[in-house]
C-alpha atoms as a PDB file:
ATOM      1  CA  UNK A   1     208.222 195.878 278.959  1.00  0.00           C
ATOM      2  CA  UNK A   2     206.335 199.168 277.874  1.00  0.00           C
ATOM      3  CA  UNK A   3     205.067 198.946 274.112  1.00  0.00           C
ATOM      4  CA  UNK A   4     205.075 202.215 271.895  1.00  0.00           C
ATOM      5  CA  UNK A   5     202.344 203.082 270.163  1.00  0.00           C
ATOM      6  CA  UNK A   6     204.060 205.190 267.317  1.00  0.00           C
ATOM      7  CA  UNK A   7     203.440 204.674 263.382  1.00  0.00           C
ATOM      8  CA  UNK A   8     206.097 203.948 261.265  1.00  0.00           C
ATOM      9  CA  UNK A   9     204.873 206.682 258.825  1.00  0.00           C
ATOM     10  CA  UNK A  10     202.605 209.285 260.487  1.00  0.00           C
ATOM     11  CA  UNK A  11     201.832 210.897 257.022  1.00  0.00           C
ATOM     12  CA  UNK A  12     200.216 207.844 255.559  1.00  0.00           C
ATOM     13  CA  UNK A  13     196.222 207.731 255.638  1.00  0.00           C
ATOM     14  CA  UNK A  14     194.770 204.565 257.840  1.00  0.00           C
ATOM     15  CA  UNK A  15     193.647 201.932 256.497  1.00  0.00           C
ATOM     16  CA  UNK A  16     191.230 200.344 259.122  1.00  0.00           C
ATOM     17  CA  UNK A  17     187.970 201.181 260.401  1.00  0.00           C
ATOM     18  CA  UNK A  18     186.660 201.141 263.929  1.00  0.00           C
ATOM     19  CA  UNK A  19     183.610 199.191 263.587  1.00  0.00           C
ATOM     20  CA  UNK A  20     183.222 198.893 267.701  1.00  0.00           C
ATOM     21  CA  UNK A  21     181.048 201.928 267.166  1.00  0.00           C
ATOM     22  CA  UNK A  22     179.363 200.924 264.859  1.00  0.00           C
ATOM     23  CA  UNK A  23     178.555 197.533 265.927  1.00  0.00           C
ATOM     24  CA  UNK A  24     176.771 199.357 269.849  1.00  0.00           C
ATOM     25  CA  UNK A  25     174.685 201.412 267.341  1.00  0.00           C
ATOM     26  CA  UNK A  26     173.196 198.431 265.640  1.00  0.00           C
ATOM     27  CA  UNK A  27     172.611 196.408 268.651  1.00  0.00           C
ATOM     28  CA  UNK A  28     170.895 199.276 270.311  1.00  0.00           C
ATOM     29  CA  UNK A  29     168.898 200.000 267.659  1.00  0.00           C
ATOM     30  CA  UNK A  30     168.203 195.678 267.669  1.00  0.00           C
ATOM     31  CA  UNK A  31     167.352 195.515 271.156  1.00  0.00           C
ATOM     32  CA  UNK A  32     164.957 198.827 270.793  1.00  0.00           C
ATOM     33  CA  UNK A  33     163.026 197.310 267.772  1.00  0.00           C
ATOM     34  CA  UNK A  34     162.750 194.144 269.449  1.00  0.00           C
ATOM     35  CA  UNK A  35     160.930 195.662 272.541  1.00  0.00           C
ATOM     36  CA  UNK A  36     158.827 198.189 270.759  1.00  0.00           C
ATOM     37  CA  UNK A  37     157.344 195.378 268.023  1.00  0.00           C
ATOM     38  CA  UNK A  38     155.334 193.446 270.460  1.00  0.00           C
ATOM     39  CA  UNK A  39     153.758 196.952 271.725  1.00  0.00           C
ATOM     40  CA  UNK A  40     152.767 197.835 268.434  1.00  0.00           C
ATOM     41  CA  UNK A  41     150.477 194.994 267.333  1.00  0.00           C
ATOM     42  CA  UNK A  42     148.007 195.610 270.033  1.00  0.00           C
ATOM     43  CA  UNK A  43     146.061 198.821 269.112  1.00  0.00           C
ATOM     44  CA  UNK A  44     142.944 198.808 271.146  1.00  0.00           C
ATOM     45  CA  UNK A  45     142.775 197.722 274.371  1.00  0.00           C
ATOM     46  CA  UNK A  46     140.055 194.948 274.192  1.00  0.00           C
ATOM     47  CA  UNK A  47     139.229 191.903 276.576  1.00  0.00           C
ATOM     48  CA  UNK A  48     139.243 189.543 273.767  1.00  0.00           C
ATOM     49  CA  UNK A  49     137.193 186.210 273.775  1.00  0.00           C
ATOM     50  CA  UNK A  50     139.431 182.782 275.205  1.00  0.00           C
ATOM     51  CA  UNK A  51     139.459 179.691 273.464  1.00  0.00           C
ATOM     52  CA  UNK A  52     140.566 176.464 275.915  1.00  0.00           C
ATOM     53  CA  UNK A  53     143.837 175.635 273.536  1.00  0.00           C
ATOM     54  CA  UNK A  54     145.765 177.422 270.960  1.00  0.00           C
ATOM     55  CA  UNK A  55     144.415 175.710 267.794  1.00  0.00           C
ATOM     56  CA  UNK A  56     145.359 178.444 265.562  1.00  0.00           C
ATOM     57  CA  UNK A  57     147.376 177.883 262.433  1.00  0.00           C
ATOM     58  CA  UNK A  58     150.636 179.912 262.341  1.00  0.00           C
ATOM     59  CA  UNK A  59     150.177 183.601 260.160  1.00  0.00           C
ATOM     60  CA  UNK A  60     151.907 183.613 257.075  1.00  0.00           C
ATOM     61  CA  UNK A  61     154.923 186.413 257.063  1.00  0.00           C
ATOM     62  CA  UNK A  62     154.230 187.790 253.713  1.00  0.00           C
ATOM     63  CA  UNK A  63     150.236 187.999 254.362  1.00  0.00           C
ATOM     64  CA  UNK A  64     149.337 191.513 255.246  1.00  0.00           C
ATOM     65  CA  UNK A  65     146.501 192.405 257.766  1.00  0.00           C
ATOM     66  CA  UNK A  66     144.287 195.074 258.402  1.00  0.00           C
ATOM     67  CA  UNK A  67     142.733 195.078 261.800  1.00  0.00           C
ATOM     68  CA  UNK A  68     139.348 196.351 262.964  1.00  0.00           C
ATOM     69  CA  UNK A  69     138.119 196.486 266.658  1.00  0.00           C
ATOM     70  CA  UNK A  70     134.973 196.826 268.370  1.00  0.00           C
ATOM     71  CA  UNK A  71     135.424 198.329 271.889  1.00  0.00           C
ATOM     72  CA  UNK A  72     133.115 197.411 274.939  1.00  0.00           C
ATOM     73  CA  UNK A  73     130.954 199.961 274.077  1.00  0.00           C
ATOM     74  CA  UNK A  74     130.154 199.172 270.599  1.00  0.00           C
ATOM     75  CA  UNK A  75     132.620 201.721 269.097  1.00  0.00           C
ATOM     76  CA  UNK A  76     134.349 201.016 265.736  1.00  0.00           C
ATOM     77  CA  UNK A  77     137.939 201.377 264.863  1.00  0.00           C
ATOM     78  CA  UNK A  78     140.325 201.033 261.739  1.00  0.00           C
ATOM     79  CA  UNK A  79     143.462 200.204 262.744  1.00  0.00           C
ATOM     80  CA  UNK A  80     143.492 202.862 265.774  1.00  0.00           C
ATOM     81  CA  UNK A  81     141.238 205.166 263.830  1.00  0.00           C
ATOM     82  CA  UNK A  82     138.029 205.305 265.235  1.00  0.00           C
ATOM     83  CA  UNK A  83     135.366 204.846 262.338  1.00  0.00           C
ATOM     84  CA  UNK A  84     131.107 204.348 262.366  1.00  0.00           C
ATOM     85  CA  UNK A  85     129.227 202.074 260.126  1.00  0.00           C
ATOM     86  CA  UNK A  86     129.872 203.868 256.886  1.00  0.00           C
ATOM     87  CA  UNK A  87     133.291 204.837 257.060  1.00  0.00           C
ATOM     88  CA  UNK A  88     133.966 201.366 258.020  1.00  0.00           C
ATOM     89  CA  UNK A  89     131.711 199.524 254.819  1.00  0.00           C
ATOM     90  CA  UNK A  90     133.687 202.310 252.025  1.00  0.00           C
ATOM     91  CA  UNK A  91     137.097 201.264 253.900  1.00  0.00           C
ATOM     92  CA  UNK A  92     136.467 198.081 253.679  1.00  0.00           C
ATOM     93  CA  UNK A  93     134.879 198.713 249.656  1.00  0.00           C
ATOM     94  CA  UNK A  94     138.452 200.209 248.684  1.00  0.00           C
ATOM     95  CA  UNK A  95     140.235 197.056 250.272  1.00  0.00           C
ATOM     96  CA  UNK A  96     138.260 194.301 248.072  1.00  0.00           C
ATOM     97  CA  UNK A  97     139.461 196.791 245.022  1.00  0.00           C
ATOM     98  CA  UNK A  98     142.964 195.733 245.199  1.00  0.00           C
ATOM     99  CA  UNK A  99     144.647 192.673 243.389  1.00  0.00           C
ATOM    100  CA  UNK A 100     145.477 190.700 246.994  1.00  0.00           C
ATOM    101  CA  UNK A 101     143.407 192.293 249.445  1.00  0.00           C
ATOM    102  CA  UNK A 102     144.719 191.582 253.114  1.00  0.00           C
ATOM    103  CA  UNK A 103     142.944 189.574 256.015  1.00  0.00           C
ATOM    104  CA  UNK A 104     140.522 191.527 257.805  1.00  0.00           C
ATOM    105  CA  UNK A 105     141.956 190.576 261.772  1.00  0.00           C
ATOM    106  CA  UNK A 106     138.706 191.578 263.494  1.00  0.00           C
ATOM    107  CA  UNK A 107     139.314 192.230 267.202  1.00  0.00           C
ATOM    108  CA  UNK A 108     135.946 192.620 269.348  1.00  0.00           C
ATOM    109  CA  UNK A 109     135.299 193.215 273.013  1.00  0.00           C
ATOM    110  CA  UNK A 110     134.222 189.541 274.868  1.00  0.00           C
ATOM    111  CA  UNK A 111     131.152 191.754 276.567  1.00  0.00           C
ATOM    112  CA  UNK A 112     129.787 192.819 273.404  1.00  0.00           C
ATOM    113  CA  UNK A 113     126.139 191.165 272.265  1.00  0.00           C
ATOM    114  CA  UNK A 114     126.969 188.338 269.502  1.00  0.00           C
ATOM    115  CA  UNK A 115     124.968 190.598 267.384  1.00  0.00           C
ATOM    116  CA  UNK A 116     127.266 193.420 267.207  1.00  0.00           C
ATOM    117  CA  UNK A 117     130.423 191.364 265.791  1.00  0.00           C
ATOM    118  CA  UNK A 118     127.888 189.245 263.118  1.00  0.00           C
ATOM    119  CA  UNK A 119     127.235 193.255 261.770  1.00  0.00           C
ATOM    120  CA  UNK A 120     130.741 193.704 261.019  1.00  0.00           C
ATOM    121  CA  UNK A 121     131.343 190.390 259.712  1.00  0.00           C
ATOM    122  CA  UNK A 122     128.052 191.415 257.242  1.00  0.00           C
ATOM    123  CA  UNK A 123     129.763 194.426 256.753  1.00  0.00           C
ATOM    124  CA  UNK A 124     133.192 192.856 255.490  1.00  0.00           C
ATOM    125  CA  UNK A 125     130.770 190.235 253.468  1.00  0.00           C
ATOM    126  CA  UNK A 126     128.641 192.998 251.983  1.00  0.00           C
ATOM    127  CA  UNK A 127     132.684 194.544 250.958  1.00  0.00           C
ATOM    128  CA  UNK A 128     133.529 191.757 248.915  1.00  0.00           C
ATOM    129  CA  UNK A 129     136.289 190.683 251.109  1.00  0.00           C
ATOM    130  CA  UNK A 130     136.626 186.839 252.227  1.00  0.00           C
ATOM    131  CA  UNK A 131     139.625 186.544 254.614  1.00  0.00           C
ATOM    132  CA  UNK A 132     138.718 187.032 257.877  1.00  0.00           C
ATOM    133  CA  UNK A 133     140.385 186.410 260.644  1.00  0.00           C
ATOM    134  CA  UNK A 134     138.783 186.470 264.639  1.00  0.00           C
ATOM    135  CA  UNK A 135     141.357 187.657 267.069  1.00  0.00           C
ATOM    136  CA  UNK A 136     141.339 185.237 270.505  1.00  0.00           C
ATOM    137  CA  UNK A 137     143.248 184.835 273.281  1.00  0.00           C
ATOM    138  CA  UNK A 138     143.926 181.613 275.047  1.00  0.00           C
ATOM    139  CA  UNK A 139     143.135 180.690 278.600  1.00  0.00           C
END
């Protein structure tokens, strides 16, 4: 049996939406975001230190970071703005000036002298700043 697809009254407006549309967009747009998140958080391309187990206690959602990485050779960076010593002590000056100041997430190279990351960490103490956060990965 054939079915006709013919309205009763063609003059009146519709009253449903197609939301099958709709609904591809926003899954798309889902499954993009979901791919491109992880490739965001990684800025500088470091070999970070290991630790044996992951002993790290879980980051709070509504805590906001600020990362800064120290490349093999030494090099400063702000987020994925390179920086020197200076830039990098008023930067982190104008942070401690704010109500709730975010975690510094310091990222350094594991080939880099000891030395080199305990200036930084002076640098964030000599800031004001307390939270401080050393970026690992596990074996």
């Amino acid at each position: 049996m054939a079915r006709v697809f013919k309205r009763k009254d063609r003059l009146s407006a519709m009253s449903e939406i197609n939301l099958t549309s709709l609904m591809d967009l926003v899954f798309c747009l889902l499954i993009i975001f979901m791919i491109t998140t992880p490739l965001l958080e990684q800025t500088i391309p470091l070999k970070l230190p290991t630790e044996s187990h992951n002993a790290s206690l879980t980051r709070d959602q509504h805590q906001q970071f600020q990362t800064v990485s120290i490349d093999a050779q030494g090099r400063y960076y702000w987020g994925r703005e390179p920086v020197d010593a200076d830039r990098l002590l008023s930067l982190l000056q104008e942070l401690a000036t704010r109500t709730d100041p975010p975690v510094i997430s310091l990222r350094a190279d594991a080939s880099l002298p000891y030395q080199q990351v305990i200036n930084v960490i002076d640098l964030i103490k000599q800031a004001g700043l307390v939270k401080l956060n050393l970026d690992t990965q596990v074996k």
